[in-house]
PDB file of N, CA and C in Angstrom:
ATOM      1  N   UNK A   1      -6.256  -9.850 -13.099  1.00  0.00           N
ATOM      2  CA  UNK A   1      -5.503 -10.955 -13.667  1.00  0.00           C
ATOM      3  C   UNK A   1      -6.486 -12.089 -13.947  1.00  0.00           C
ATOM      4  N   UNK A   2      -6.420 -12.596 -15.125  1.00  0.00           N
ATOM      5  CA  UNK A   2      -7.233 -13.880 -15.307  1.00  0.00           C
ATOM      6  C   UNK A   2      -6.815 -14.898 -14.415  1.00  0.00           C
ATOM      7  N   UNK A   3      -8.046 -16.101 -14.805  1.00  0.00           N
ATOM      8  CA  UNK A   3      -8.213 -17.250 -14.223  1.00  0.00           C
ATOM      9  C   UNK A   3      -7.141 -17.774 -14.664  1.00  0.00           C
ATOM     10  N   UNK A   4      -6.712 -17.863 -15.964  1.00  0.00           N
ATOM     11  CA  UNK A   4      -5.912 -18.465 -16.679  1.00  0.00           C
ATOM     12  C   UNK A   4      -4.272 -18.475 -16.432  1.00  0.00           C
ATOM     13  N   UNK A   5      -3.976 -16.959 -16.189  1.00  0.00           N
ATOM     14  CA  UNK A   5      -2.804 -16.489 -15.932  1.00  0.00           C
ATOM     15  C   UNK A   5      -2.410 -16.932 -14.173  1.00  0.00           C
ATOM     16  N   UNK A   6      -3.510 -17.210 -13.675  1.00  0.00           N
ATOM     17  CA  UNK A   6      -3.041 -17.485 -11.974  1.00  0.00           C
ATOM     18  C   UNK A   6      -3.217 -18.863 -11.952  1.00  0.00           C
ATOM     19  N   UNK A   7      -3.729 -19.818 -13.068  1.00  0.00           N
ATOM     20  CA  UNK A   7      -3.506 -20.817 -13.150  1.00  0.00           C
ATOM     21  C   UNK A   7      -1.757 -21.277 -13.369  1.00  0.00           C
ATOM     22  N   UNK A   8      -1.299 -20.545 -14.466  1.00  0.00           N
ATOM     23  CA  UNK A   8       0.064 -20.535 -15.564  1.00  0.00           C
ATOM     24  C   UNK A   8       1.102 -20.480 -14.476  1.00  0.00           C
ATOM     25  N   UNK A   9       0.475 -18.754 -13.567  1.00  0.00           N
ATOM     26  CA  UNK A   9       1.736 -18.563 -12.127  1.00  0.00           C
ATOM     27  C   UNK A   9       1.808 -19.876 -11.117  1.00  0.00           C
ATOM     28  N   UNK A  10       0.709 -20.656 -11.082  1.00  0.00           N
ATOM     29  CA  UNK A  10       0.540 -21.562  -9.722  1.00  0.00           C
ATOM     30  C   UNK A  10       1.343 -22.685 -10.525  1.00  0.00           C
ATOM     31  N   UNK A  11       1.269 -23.105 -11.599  1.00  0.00           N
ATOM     32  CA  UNK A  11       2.067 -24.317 -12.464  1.00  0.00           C
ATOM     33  C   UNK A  11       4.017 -24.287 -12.259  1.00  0.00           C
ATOM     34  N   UNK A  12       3.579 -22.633 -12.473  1.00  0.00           N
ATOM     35  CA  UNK A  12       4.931 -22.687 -12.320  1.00  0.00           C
ATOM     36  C   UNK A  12       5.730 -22.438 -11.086  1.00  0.00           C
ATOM     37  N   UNK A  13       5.039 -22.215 -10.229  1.00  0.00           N
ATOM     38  CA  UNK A  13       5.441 -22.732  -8.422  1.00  0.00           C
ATOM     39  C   UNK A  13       5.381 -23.655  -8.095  1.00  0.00           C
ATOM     40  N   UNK A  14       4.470 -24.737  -8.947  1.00  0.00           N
ATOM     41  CA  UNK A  14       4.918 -26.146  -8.561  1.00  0.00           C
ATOM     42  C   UNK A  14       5.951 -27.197  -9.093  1.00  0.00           C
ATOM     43  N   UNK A  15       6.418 -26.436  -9.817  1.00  0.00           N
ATOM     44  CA  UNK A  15       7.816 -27.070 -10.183  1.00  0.00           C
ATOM     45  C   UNK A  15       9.088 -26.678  -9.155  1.00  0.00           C
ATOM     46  N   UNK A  16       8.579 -25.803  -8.328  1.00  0.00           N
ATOM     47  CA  UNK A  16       9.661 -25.620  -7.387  1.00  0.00           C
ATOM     48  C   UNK A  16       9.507 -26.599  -6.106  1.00  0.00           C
ATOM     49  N   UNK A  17      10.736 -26.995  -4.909  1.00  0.00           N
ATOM     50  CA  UNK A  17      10.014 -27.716  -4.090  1.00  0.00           C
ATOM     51  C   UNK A  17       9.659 -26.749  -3.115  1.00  0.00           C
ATOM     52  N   UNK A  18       8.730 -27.846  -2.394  1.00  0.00           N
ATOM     53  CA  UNK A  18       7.758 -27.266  -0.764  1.00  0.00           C
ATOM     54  C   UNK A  18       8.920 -27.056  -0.150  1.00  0.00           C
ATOM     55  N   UNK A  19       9.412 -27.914   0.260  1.00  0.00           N
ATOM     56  CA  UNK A  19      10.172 -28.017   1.414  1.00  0.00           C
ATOM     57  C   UNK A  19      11.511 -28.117   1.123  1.00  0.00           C
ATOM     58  N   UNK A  20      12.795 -27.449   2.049  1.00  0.00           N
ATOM     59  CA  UNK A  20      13.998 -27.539   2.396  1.00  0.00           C
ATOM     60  C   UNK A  20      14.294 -29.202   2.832  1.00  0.00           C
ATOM     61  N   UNK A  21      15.952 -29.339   1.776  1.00  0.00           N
ATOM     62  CA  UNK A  21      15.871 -31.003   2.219  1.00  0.00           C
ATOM     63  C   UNK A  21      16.513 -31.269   3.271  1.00  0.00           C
ATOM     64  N   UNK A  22      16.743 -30.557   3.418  1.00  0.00           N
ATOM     65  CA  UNK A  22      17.660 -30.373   5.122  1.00  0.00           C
ATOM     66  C   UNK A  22      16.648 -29.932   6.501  1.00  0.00           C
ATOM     67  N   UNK A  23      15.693 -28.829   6.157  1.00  0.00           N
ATOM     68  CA  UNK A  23      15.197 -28.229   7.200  1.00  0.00           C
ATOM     69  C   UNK A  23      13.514 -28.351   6.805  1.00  0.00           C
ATOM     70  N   UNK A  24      12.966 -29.647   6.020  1.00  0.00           N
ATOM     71  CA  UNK A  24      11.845 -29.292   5.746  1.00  0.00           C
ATOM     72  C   UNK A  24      10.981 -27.971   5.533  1.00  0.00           C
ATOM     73  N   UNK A  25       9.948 -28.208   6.113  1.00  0.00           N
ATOM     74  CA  UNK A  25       8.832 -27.365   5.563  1.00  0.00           C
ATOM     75  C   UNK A  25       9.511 -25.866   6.497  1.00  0.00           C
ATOM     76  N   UNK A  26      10.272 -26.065   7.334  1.00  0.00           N
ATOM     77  CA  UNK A  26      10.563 -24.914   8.481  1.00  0.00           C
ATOM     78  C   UNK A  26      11.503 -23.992   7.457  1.00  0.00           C
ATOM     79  N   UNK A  27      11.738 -23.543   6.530  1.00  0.00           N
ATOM     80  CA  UNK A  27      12.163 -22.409   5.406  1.00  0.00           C
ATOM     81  C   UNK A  27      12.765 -20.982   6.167  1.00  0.00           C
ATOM     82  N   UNK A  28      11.993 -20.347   7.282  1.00  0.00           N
ATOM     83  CA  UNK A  28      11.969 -19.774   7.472  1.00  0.00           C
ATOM     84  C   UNK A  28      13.375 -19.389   7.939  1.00  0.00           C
ATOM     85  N   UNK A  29      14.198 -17.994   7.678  1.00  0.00           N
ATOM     86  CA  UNK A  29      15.530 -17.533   7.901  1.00  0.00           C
ATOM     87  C   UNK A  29      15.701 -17.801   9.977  1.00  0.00           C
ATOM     88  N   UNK A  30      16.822 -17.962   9.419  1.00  0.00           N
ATOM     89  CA  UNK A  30      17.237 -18.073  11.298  1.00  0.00           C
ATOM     90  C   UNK A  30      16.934 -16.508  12.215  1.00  0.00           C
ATOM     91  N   UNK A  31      16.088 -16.634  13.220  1.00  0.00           N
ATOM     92  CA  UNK A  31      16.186 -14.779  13.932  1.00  0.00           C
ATOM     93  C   UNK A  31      17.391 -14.487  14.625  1.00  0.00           C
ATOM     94  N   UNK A  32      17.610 -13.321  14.876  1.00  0.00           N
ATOM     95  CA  UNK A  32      18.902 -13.135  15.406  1.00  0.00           C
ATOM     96  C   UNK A  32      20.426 -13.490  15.113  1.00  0.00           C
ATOM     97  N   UNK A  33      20.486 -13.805  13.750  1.00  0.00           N
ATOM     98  CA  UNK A  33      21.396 -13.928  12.827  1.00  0.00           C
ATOM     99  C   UNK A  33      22.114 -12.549  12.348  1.00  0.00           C
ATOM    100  N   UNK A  34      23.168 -12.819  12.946  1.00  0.00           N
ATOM    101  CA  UNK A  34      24.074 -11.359  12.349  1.00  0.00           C
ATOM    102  C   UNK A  34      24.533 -11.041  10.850  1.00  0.00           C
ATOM    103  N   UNK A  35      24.277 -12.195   9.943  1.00  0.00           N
ATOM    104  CA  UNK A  35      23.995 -11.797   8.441  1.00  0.00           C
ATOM    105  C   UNK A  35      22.221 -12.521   8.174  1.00  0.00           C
ATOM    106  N   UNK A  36      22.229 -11.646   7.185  1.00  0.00           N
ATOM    107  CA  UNK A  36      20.844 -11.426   6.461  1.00  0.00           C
ATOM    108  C   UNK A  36      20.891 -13.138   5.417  1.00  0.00           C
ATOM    109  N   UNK A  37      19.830 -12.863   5.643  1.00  0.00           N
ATOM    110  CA  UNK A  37      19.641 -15.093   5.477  1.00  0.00           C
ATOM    111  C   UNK A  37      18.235 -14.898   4.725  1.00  0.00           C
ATOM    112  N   UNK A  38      18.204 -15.408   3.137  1.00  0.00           N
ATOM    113  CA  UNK A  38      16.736 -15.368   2.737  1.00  0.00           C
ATOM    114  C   UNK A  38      15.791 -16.249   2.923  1.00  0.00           C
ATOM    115  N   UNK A  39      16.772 -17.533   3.282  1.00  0.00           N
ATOM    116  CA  UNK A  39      15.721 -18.988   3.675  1.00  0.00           C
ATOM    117  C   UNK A  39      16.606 -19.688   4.893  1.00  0.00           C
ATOM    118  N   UNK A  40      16.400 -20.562   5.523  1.00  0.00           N
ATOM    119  CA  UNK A  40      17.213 -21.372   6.225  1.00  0.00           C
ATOM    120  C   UNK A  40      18.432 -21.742   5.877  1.00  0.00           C
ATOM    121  N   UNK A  41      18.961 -21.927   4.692  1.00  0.00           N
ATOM    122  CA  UNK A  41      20.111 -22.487   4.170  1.00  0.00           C
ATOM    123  C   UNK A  41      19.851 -21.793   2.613  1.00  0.00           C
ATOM    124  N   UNK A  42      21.167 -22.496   2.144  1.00  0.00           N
ATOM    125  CA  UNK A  42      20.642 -21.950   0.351  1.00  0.00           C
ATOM    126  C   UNK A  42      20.209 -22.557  -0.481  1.00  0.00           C
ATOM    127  N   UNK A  43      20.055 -24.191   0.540  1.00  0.00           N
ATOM    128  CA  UNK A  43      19.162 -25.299  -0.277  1.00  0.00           C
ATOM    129  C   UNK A  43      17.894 -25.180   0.132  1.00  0.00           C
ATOM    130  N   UNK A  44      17.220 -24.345   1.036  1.00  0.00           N
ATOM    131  CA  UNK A  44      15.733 -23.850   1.049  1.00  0.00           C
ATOM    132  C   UNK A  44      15.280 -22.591   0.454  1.00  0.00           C
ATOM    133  N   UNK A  45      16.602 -22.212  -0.223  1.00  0.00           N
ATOM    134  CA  UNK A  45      15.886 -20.650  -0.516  1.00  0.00           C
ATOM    135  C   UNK A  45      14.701 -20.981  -1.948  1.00  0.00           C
ATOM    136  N   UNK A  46      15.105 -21.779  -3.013  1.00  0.00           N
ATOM    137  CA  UNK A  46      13.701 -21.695  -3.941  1.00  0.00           C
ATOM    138  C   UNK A  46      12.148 -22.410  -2.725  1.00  0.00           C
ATOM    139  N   UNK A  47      12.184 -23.101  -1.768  1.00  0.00           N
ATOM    140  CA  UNK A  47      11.307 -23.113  -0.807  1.00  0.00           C
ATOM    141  C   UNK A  47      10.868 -22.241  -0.098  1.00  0.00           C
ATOM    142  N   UNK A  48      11.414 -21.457   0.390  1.00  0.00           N
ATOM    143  CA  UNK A  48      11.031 -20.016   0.753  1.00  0.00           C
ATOM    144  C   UNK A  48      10.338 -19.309  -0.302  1.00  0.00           C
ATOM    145  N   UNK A  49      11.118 -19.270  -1.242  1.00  0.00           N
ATOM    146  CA  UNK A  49      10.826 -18.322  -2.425  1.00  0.00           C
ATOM    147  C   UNK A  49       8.804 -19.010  -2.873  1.00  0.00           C
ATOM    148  N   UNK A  50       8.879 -19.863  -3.252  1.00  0.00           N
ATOM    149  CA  UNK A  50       7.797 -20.339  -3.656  1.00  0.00           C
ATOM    150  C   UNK A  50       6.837 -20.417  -2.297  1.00  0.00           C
ATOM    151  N   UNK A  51       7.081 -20.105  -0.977  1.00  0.00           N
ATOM    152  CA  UNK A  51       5.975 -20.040  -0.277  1.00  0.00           C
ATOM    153  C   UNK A  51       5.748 -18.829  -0.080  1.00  0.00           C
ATOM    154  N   UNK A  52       6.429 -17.910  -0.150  1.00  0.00           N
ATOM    155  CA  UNK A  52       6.248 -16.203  -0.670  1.00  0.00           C
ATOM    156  C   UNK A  52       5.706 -16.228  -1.813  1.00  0.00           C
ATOM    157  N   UNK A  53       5.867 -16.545  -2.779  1.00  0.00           N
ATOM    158  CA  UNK A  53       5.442 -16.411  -4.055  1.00  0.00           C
ATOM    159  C   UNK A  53       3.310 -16.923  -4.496  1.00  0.00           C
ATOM    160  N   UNK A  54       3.341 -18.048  -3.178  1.00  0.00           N
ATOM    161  CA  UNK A  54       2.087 -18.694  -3.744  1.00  0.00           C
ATOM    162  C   UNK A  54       1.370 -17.430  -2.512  1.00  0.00           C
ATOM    163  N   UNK A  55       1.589 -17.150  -1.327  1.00  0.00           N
ATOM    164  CA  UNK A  55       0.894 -16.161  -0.189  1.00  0.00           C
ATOM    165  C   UNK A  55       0.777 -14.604  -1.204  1.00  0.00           C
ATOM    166  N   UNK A  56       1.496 -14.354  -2.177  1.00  0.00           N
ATOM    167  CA  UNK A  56       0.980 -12.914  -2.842  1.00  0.00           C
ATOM    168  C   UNK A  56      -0.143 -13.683  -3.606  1.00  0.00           C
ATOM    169  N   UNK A  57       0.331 -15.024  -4.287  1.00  0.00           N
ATOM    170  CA  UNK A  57      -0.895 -15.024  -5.512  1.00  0.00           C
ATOM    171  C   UNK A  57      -2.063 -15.461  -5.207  1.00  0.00           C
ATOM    172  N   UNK A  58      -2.199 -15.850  -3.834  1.00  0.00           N
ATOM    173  CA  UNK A  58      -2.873 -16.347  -2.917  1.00  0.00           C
ATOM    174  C   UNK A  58      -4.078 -15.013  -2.989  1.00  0.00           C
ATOM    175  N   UNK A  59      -3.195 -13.744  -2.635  1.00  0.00           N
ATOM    176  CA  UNK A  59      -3.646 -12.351  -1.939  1.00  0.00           C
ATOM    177  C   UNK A  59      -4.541 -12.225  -3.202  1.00  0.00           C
ATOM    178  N   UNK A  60      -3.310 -11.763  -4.210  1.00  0.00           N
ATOM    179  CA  UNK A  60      -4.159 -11.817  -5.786  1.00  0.00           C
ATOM    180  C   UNK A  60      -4.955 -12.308  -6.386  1.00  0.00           C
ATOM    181  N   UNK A  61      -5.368 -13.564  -6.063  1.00  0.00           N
ATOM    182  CA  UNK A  61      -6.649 -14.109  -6.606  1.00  0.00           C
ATOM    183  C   UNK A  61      -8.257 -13.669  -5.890  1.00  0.00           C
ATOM    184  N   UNK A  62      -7.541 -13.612  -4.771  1.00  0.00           N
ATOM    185  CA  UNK A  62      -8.584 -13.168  -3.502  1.00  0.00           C
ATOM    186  C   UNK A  62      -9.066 -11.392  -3.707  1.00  0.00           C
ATOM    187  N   UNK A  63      -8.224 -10.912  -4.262  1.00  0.00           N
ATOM    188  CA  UNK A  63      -8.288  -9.483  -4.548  1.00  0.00           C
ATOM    189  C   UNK A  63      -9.043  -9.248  -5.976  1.00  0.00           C
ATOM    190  N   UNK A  64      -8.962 -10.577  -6.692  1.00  0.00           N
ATOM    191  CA  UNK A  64      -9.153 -10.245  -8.154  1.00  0.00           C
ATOM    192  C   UNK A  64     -10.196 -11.235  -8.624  1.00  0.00           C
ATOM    193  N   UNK A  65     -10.782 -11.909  -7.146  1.00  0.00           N
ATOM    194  CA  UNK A  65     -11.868 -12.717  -7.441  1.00  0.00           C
ATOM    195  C   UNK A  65     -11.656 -14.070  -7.757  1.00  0.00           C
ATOM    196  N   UNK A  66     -10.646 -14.525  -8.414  1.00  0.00           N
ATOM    197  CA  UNK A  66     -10.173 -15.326  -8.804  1.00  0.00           C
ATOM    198  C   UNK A  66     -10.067 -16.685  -8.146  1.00  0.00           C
ATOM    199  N   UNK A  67     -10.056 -17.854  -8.749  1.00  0.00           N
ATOM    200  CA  UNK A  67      -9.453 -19.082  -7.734  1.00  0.00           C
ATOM    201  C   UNK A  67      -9.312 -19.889  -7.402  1.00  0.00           C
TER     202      UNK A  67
END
């Protein structure tokens, strides 16, 4: 993947927010929850999502030299 294109992906993770406005930076699903939970609430899930999202492209740049 180019420089360019992991530039384009990182632009567009930063239009999402960091943090949950309720539960800050803590995103992470509740443990031991008897339903399946993708972020803390459903006002952290694009926060979750985008700190998953930057840890692959993270992997990917690192894999592809990139950075």
């Amino acid at each position: 993947m180019a420089s360019e294109q992991l530039r384009t992906i990182r632009a567009a993770l930063d239009s999402l927010p960091a943090q949950c406005i309720y539960h800050g930076e803590n995103t992470e699903p509740p443990s031991g929850s008897l339903l399946w939970r993708e972020a803390c609430c459903d006002t952290g899930i694009p926060a979750q999502r985008r700190k998953l999202a930057e840890q692959a492209l993270d992997q990917v740049a690192v894999t592809h030299g990139a950075g």
